[in-house]
N, C-alpha and C. Protein backbone atom coordinates (compact mmCIF):
# COMPACT_ATOMS: atom_id res chain seq x y z
N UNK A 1 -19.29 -1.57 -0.56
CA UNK A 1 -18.82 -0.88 0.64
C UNK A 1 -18.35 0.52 0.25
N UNK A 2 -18.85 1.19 0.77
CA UNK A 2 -18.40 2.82 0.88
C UNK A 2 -17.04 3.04 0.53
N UNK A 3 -16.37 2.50 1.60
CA UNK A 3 -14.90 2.82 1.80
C UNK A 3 -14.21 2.51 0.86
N UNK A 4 -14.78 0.91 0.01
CA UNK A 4 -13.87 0.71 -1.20
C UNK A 4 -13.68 1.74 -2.59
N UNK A 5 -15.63 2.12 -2.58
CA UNK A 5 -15.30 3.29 -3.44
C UNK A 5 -14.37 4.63 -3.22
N UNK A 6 -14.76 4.82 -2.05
CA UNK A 6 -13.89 6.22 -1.34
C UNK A 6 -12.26 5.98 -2.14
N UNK A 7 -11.50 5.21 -1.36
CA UNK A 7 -10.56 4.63 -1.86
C UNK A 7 -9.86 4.43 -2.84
N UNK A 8 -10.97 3.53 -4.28
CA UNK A 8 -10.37 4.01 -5.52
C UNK A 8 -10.70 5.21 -6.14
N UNK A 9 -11.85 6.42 -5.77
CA UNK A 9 -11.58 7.40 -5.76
C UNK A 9 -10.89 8.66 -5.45
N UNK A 10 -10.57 8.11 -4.33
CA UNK A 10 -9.56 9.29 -3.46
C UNK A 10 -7.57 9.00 -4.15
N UNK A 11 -7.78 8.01 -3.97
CA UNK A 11 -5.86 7.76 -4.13
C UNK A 11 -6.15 6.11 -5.13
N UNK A 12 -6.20 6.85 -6.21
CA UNK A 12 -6.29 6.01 -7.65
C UNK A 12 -4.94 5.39 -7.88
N UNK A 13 -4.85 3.41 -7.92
CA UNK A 13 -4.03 2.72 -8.56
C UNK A 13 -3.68 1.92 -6.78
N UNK A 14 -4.59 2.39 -6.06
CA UNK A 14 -4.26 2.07 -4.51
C UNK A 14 -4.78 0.59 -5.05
N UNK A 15 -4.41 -0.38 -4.29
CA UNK A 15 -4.76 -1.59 -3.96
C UNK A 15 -5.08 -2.62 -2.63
N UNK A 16 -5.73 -2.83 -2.32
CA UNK A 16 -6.71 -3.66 -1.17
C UNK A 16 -5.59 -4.82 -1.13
N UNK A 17 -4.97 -5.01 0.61
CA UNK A 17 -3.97 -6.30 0.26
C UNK A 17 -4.29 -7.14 1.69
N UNK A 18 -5.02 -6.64 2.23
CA UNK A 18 -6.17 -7.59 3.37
C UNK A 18 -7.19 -6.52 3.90
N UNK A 19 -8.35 -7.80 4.58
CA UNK A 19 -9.55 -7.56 4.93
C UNK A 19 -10.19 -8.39 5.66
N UNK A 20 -9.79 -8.42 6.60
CA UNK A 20 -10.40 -9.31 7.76
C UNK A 20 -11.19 -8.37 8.78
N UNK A 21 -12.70 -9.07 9.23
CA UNK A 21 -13.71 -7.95 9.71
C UNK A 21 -13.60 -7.29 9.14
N UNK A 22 -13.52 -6.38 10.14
CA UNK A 22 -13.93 -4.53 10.02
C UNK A 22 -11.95 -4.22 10.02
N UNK A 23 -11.06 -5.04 9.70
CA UNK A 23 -10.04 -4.44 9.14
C UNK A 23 -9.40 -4.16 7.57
N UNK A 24 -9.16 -3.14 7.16
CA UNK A 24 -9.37 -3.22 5.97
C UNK A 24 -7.33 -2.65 5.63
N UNK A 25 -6.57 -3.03 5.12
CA UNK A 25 -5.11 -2.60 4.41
C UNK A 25 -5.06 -2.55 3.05
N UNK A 26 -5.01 -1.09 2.39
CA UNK A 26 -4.53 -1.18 1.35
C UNK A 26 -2.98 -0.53 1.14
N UNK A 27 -2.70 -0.83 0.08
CA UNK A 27 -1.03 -0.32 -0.56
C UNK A 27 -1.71 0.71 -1.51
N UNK A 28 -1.10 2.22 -1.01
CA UNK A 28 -1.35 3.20 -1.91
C UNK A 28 0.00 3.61 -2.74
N UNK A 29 0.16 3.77 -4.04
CA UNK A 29 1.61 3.76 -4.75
C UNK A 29 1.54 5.50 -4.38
N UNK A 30 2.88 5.53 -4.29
CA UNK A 30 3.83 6.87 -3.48
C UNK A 30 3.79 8.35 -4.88
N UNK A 31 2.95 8.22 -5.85
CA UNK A 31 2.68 8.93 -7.23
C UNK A 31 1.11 8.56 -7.30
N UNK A 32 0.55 9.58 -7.86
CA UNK A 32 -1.01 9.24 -8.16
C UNK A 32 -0.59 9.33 -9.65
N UNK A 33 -2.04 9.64 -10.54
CA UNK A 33 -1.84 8.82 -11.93
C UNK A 33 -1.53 10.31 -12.66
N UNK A 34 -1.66 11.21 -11.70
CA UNK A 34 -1.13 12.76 -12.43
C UNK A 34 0.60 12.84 -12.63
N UNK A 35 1.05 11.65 -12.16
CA UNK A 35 2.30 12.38 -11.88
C UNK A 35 2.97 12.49 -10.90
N UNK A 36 2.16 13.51 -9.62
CA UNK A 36 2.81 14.07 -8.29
C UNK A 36 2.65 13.51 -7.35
N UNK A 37 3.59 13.68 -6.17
CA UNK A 37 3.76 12.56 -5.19
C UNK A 37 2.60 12.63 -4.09
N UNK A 38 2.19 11.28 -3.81
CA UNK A 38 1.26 11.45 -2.92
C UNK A 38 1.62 11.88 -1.82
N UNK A 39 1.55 13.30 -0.81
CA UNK A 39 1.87 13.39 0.90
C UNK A 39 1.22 12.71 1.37
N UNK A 40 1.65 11.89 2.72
CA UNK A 40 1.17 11.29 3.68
C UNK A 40 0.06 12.59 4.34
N UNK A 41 0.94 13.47 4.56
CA UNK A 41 -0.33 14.51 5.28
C UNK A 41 -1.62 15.06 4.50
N UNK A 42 -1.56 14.91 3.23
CA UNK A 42 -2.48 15.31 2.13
C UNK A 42 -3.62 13.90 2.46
N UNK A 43 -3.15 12.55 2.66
CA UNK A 43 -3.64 11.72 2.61
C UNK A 43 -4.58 11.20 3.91
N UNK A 44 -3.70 12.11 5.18
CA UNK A 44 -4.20 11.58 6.01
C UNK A 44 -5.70 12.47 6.21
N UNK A 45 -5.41 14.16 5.52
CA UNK A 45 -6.21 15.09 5.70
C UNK A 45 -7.52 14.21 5.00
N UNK A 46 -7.52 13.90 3.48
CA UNK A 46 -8.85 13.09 3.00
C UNK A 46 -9.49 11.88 3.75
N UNK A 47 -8.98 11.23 4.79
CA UNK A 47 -9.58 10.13 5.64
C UNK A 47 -10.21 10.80 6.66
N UNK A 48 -9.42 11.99 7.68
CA UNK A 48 -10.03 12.84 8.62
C UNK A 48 -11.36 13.82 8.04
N UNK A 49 -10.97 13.96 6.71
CA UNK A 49 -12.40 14.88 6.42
C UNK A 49 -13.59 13.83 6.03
N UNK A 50 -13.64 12.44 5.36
CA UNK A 50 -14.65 11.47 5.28
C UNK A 50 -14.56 10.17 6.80
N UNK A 51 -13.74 10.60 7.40
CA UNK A 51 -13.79 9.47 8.43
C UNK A 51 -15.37 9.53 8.88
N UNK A 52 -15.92 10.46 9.32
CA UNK A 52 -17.52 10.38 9.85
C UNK A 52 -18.55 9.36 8.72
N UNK A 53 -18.34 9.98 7.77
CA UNK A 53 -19.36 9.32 6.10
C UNK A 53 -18.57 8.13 5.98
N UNK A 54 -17.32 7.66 6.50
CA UNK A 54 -17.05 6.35 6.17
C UNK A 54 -17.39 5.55 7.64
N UNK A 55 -17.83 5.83 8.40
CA UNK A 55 -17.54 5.21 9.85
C UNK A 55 -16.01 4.63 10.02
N UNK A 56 -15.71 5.46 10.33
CA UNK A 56 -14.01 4.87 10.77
C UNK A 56 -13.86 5.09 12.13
N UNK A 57 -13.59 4.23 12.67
CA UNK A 57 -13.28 4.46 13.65
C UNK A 57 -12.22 4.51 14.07
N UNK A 58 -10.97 3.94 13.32
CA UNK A 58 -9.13 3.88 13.78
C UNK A 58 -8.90 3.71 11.74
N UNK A 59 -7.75 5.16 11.63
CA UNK A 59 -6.78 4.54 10.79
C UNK A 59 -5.70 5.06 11.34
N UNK A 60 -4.49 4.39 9.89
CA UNK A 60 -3.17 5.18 10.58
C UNK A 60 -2.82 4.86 9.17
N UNK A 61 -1.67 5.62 8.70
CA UNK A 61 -1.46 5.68 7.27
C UNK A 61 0.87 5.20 8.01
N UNK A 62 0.72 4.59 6.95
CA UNK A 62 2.67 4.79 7.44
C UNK A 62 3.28 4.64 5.88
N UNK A 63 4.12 4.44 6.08
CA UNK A 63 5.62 4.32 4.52
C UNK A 63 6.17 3.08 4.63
N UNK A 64 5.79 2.48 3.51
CA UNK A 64 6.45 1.36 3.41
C UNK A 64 8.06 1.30 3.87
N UNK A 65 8.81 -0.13 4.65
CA UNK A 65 9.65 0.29 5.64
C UNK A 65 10.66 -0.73 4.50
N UNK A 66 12.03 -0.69 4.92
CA UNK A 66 13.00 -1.31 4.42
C UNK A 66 12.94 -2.59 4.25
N UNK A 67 12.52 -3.27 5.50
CA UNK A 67 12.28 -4.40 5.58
C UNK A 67 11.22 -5.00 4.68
N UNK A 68 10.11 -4.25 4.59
CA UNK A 68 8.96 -4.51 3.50
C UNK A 68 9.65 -4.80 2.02
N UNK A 69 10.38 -3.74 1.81
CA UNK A 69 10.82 -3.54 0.34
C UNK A 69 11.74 -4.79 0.16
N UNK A 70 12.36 -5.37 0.71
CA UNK A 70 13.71 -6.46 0.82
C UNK A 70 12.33 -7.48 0.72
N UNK A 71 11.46 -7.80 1.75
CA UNK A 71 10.57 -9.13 1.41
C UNK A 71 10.30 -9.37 0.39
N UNK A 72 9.33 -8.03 -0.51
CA UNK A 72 8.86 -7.98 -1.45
C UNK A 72 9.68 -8.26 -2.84
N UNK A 73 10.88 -7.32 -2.72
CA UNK A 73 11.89 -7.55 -3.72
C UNK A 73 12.21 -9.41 -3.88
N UNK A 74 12.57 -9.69 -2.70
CA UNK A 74 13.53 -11.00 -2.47
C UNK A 74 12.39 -12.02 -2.45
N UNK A 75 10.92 -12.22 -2.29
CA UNK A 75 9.76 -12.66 -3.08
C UNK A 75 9.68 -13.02 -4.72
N UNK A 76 10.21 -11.98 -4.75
CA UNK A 76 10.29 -11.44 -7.02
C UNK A 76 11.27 -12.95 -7.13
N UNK A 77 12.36 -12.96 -6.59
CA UNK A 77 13.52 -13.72 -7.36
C UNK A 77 13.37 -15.41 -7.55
N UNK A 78 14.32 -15.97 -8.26
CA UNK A 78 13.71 -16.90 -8.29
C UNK A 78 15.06 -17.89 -7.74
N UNK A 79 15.18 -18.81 -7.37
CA UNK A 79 16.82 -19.43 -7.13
C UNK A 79 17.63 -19.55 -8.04
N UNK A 80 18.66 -19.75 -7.80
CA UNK A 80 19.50 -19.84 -8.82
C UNK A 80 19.87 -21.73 -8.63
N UNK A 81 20.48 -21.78 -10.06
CA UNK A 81 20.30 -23.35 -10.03
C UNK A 81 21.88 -23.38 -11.11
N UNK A 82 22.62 -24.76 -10.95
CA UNK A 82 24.08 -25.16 -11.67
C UNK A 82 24.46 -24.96 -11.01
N UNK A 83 25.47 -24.92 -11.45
CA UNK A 83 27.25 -24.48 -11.45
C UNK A 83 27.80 -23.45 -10.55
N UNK A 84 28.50 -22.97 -10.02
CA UNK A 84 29.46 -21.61 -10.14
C UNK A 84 30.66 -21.81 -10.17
N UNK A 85 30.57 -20.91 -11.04
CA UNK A 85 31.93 -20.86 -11.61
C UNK A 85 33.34 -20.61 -10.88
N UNK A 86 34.27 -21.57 -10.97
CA UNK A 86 35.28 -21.40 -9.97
C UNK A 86 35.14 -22.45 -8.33
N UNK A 87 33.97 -22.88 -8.33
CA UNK A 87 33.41 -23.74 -6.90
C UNK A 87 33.29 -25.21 -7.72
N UNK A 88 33.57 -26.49 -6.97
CA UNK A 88 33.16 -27.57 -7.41
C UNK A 88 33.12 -28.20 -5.93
């Protein structure tokens, strides 16, 4: 598929995290591999200039939200198990 190459060419270390139909979500990390921060408007400009050569018909680019980061984080952990100290 076009778009996948586009993709890991355009905003390198991005990752594909669903794909159902013709919907496609990836997670692009907020630094490319130079270093400097990726702009959303830099990003949205490279989809508007290949949107025709990719057939796109709808994107939308956003920032990962607070709530995302807390799932993801609080996903990582693992339970805690014993004792505490001072409680019986």
């Amino acid at each position: 598929m076009q778009l996948l190459v586009f993709m890991e060419e355009a905003f390198s270390g991005c990752v594909m995290r669903e794909w159902q139909g013709n919907k496609v979500r990836y997670e692009v990390p907020h630094v490319g591999v130079d270093g400097k921060a990726l702009k959303l408007s830099a990003m949205f400009g490279e989809l508007t200039k290949q949107k025709e050569s990719l057939d796109l018909q709808e994107y939308s680019l956003s920032q990962t939200s607070l709530e995302q980061i807390f799932n993801k984080f609080a996903s990582t952990q693992e339970e805690e198990s014993g004792d505490v100290k001072g409680m019986s």
